[in-house]
C-alpha atoms as a PDB file:
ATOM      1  CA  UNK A   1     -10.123 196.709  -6.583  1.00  0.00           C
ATOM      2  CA  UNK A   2     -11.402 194.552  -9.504  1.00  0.00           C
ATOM      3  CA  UNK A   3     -12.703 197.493 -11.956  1.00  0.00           C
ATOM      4  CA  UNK A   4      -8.933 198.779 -11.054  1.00  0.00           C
ATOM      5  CA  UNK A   5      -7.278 195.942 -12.529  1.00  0.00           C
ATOM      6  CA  UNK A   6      -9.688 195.219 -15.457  1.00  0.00           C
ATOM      7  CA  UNK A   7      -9.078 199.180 -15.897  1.00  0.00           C
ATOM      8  CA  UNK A   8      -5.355 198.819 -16.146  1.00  0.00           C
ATOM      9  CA  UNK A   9      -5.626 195.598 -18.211  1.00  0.00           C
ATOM     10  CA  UNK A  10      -7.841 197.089 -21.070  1.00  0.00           C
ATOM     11  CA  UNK A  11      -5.111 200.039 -20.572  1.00  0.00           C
ATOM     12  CA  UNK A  12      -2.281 197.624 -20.745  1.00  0.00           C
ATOM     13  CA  UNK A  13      -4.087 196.074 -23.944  1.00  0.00           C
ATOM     14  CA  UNK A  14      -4.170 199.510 -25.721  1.00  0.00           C
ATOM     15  CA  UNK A  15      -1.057 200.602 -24.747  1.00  0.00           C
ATOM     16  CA  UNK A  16       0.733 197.424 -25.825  1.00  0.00           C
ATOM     17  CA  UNK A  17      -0.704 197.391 -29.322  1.00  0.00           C
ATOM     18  CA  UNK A  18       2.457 199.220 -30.509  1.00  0.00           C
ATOM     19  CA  UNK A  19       4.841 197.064 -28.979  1.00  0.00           C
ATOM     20  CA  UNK A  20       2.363 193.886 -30.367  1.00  0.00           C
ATOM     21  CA  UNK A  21       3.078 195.634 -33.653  1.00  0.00           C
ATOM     22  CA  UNK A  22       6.499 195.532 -33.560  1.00  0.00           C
ATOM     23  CA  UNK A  23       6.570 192.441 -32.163  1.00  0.00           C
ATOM     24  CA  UNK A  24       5.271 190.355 -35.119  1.00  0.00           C
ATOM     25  CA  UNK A  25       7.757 192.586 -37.103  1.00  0.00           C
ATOM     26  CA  UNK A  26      10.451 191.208 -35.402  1.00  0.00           C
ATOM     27  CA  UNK A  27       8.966 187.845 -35.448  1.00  0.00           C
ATOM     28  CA  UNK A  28       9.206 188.274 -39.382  1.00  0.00           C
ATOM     29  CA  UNK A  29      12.465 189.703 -38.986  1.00  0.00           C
ATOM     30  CA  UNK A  30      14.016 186.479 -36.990  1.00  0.00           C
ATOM     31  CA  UNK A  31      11.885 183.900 -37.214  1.00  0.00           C
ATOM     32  CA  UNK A  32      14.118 180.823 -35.624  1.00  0.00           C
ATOM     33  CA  UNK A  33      14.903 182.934 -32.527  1.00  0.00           C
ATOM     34  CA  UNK A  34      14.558 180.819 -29.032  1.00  0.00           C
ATOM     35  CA  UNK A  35      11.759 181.139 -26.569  1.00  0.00           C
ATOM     36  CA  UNK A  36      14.065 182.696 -24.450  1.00  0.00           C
ATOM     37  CA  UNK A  37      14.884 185.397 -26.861  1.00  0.00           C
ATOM     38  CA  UNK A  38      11.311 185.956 -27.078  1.00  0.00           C
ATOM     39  CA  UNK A  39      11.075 186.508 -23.748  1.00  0.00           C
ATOM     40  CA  UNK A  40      13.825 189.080 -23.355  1.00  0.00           C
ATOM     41  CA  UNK A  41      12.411 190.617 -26.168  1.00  0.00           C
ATOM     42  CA  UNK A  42       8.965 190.875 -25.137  1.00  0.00           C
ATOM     43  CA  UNK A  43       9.845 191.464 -21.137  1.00  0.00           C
ATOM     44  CA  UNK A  44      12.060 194.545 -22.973  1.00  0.00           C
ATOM     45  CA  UNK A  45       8.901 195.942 -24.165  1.00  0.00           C
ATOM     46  CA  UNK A  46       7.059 195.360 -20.645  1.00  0.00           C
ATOM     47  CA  UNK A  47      10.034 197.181 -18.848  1.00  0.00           C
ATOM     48  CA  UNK A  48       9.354 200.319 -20.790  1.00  0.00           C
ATOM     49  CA  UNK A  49       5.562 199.948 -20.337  1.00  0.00           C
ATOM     50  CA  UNK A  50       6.234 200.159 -16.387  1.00  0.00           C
ATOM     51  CA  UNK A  51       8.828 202.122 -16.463  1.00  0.00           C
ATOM     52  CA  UNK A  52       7.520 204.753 -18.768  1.00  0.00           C
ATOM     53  CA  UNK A  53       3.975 205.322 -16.623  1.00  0.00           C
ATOM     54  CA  UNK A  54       5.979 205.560 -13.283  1.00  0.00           C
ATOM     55  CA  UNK A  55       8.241 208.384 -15.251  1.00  0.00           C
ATOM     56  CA  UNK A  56       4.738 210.258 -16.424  1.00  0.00           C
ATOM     57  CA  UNK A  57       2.975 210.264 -12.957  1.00  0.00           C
ATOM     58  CA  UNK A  58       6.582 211.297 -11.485  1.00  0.00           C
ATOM     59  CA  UNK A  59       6.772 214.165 -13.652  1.00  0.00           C
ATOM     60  CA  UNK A  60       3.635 215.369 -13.101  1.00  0.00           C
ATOM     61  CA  UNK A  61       3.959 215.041  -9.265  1.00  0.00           C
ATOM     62  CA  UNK A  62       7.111 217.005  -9.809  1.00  0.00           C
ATOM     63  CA  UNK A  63       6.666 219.525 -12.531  1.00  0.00           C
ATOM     64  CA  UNK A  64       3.899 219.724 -15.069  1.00  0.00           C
ATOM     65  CA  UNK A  65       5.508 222.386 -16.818  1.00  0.00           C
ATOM     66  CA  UNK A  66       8.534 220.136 -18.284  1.00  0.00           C
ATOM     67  CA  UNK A  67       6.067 217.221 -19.242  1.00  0.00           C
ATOM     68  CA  UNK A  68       4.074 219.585 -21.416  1.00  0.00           C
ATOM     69  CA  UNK A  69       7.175 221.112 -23.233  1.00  0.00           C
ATOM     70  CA  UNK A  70       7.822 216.856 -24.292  1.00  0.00           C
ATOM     71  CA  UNK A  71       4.422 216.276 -25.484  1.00  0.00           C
ATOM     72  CA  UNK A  72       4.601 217.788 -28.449  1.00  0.00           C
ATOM     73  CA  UNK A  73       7.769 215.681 -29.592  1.00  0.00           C
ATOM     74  CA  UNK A  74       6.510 212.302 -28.144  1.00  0.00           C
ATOM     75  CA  UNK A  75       5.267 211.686 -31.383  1.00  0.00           C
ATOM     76  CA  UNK A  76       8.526 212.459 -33.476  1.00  0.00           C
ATOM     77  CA  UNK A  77      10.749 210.679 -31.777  1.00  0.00           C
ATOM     78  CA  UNK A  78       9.016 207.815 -32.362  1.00  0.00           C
ATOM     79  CA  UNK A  79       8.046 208.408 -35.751  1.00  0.00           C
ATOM     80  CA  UNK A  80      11.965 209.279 -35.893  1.00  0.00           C
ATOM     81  CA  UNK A  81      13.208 206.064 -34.363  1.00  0.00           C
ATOM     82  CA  UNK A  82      11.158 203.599 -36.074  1.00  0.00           C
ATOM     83  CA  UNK A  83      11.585 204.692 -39.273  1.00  0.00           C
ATOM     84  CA  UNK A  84      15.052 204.618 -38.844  1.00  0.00           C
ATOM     85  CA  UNK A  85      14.325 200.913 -37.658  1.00  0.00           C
ATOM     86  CA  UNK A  86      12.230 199.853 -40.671  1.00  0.00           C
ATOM     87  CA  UNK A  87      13.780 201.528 -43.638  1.00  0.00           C
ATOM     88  CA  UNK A  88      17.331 199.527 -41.828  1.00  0.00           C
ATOM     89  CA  UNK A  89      15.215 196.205 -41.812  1.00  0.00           C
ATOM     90  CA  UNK A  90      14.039 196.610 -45.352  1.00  0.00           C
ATOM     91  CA  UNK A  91      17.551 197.512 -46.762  1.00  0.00           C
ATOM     92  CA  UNK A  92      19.272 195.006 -44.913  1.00  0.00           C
ATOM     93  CA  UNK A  93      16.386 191.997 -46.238  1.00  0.00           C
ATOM     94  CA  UNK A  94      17.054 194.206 -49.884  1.00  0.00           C
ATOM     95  CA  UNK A  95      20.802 194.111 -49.765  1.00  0.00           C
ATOM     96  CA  UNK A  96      21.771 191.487 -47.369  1.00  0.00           C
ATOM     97  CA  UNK A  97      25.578 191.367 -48.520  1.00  0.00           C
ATOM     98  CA  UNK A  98      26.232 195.267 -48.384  1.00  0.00           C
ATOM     99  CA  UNK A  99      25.865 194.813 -44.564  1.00  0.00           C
ATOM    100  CA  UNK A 100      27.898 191.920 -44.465  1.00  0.00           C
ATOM    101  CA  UNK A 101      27.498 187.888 -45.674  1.00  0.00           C
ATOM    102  CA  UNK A 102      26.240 186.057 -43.433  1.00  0.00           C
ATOM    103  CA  UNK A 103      25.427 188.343 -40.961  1.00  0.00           C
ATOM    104  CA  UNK A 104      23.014 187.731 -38.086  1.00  0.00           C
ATOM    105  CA  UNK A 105      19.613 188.958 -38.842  1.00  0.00           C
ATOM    106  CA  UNK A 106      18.658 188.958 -34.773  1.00  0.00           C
ATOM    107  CA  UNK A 107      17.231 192.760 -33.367  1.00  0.00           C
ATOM    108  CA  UNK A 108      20.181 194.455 -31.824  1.00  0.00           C
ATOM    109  CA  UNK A 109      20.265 195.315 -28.818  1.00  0.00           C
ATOM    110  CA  UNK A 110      20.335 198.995 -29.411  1.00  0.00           C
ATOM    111  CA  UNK A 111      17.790 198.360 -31.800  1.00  0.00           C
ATOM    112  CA  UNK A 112      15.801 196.386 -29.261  1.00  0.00           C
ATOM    113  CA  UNK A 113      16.005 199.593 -26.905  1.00  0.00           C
ATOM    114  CA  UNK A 114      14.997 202.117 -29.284  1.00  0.00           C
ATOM    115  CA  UNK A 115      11.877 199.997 -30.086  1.00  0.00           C
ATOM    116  CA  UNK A 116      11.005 199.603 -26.605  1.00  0.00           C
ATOM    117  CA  UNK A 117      11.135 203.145 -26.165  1.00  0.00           C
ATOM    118  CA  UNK A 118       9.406 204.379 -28.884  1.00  0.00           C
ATOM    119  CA  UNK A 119       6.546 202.021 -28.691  1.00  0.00           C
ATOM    120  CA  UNK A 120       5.860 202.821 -24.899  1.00  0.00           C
ATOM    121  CA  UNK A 121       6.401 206.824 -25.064  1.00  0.00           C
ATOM    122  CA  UNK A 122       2.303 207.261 -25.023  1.00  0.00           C
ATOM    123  CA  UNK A 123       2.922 205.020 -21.621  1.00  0.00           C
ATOM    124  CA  UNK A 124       4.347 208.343 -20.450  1.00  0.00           C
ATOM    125  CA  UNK A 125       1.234 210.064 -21.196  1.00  0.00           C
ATOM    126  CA  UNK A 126      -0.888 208.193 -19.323  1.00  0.00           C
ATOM    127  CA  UNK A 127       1.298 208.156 -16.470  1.00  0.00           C
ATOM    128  CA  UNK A 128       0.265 211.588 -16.492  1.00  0.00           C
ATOM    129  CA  UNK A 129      -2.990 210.727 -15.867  1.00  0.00           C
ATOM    130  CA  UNK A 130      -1.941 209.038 -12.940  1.00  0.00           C
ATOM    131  CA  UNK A 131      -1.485 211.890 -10.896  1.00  0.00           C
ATOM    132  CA  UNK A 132      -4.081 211.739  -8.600  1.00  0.00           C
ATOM    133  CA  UNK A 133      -3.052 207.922  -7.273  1.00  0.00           C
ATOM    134  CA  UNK A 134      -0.482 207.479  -4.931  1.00  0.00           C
ATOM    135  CA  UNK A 135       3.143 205.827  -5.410  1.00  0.00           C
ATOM    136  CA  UNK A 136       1.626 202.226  -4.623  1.00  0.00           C
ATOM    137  CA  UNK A 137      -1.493 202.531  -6.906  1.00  0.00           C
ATOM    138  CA  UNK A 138       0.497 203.753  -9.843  1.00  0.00           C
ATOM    139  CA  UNK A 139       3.437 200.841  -9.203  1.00  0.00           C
ATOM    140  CA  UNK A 140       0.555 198.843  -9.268  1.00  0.00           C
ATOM    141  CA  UNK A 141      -1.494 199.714 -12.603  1.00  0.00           C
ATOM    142  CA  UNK A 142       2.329 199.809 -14.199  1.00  0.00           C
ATOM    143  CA  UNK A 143       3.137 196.106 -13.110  1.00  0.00           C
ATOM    144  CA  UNK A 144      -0.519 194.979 -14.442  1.00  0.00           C
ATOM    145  CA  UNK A 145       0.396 197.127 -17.590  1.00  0.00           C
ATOM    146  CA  UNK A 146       3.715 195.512 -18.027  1.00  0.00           C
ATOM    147  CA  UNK A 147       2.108 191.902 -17.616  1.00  0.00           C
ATOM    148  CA  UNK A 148      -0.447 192.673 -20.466  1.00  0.00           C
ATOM    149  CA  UNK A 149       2.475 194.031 -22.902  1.00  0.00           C
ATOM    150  CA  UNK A 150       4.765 191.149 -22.270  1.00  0.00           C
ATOM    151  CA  UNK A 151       1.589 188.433 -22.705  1.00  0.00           C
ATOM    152  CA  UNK A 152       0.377 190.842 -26.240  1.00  0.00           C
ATOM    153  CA  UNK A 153       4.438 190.810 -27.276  1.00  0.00           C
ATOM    154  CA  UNK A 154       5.180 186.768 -27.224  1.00  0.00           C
ATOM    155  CA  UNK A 155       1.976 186.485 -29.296  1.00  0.00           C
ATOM    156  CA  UNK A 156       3.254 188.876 -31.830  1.00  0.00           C
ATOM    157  CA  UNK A 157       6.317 187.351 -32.026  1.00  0.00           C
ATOM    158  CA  UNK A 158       4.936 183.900 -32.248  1.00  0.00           C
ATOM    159  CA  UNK A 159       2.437 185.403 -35.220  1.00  0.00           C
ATOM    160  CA  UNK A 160       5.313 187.433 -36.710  1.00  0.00           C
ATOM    161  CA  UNK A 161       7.829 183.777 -36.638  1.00  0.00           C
ATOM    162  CA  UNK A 162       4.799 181.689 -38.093  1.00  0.00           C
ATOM    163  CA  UNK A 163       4.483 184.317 -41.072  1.00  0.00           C
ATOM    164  CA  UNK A 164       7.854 184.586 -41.269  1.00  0.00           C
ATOM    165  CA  UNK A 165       8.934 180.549 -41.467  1.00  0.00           C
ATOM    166  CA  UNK A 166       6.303 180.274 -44.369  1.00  0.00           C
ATOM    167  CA  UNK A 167       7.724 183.841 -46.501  1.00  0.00           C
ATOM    168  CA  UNK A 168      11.306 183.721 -45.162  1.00  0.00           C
ATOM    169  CA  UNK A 169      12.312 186.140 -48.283  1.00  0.00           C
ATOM    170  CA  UNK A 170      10.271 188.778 -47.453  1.00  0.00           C
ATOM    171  CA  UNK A 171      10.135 188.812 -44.124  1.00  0.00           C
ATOM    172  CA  UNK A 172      12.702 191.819 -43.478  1.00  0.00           C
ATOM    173  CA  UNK A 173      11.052 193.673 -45.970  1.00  0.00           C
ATOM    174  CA  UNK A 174       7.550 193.062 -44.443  1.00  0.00           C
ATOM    175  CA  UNK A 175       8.690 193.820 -41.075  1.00  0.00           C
ATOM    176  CA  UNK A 176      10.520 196.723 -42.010  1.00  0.00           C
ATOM    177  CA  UNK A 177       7.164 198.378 -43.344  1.00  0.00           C
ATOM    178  CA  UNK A 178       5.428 197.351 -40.364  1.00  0.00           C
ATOM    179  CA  UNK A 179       7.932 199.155 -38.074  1.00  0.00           C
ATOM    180  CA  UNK A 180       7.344 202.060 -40.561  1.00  0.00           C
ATOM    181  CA  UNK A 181       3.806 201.836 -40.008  1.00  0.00           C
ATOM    182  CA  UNK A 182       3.277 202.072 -36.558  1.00  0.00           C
ATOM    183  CA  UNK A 183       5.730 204.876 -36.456  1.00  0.00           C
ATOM    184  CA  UNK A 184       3.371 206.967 -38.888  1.00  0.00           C
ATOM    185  CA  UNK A 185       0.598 205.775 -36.801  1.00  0.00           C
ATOM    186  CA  UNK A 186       2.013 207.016 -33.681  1.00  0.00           C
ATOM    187  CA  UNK A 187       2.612 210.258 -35.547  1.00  0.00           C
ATOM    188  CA  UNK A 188      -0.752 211.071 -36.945  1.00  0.00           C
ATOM    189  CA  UNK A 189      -2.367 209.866 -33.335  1.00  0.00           C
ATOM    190  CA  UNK A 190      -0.224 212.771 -31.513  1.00  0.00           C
END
């Protein structure tokens, strides 16, 4: 039972550095936002890491042969949404009025969505490696992978804020390329 959990926390670790990524970019992004908007941010990103495991290990239960027709787009959609994420973040901290004075620099919720799904897609993948546990095992591993991503996701945010309240100008910017990064990075990793 114990090399089972420290298993799915070192997996939880790796799978959440993504989503800790993103994290300090939206930190940067909004750097006032509340502890509870933290939290609904981060517990976003842990939804999607259990959520996206249980899908994997369901599909493969079910039928291999769809999950291996996705795999080779995992990595374009999320190359796909988070550019379209950060290149919106870095015109918006460019051009701030063409979207509107005074407008609310928060993540949207769509926004917030699309993150959490791209940054958890390789969750997926592992789920598929889950195939051999049973339902309780994999709700397990998922729950202890969800914990990890929400604890590595407030950090990020709190790093991203603390960068962000010193270099409020180019915060957007910053966090837009970051976004932008980790997309590329997701793409190149396959």
């Amino acid at each position: 039972m114990t090399a089972f959990i420290i298993t799915n926390i070192l997996l939880g670790t790796g799978l959440a550095m993504d989503a800790f990524s993103v994290s300090i970019a939206n930190g940067l992004r909004e750097p006032g936002m509340s502890f509870s908007r933290r939290s609904l941010i981060a517990g976003v990103y842990a939804f999607f890491q259990i959520l996206m495991p249980v899908m994997g290990w369901g599909l493969v239960s079910r039928a291999v042969e769809a999950f291996e027709g996705l795999k080779g787009v995992i990595p374009y959609i999320s190359l796909i949404l988070l550019l379209f994420i950060g290149i919106k973040m870095i015109k918006e901290s460019i051009w701030p009025q063409e979207e509107g004075a005074g407008k609310d620099n928060s993540v949207s919720a769509p926004e917030l969505l699309m993150q959490g799904i791209a940054t958890s897609i390789d969750a997926l993948c592992v789920g598929v490696a889950f195939g051999l546990y049973d339902a309780l095992n994999v709700l397990a591993a998922a729950l202890i992978i969800g914990i990890v991503t929400f604890a590595w996701c407030l950090a990020g945010i709190s790093i991203g804020r603390a960068v962000g309240m010193r270099f409020t100008r180019g915060s957007g910017t910053a966090g837009g390329i970051i976004l932008i990064l980790v997309g590329i990075s997701i793409f190149i990793r396959g």
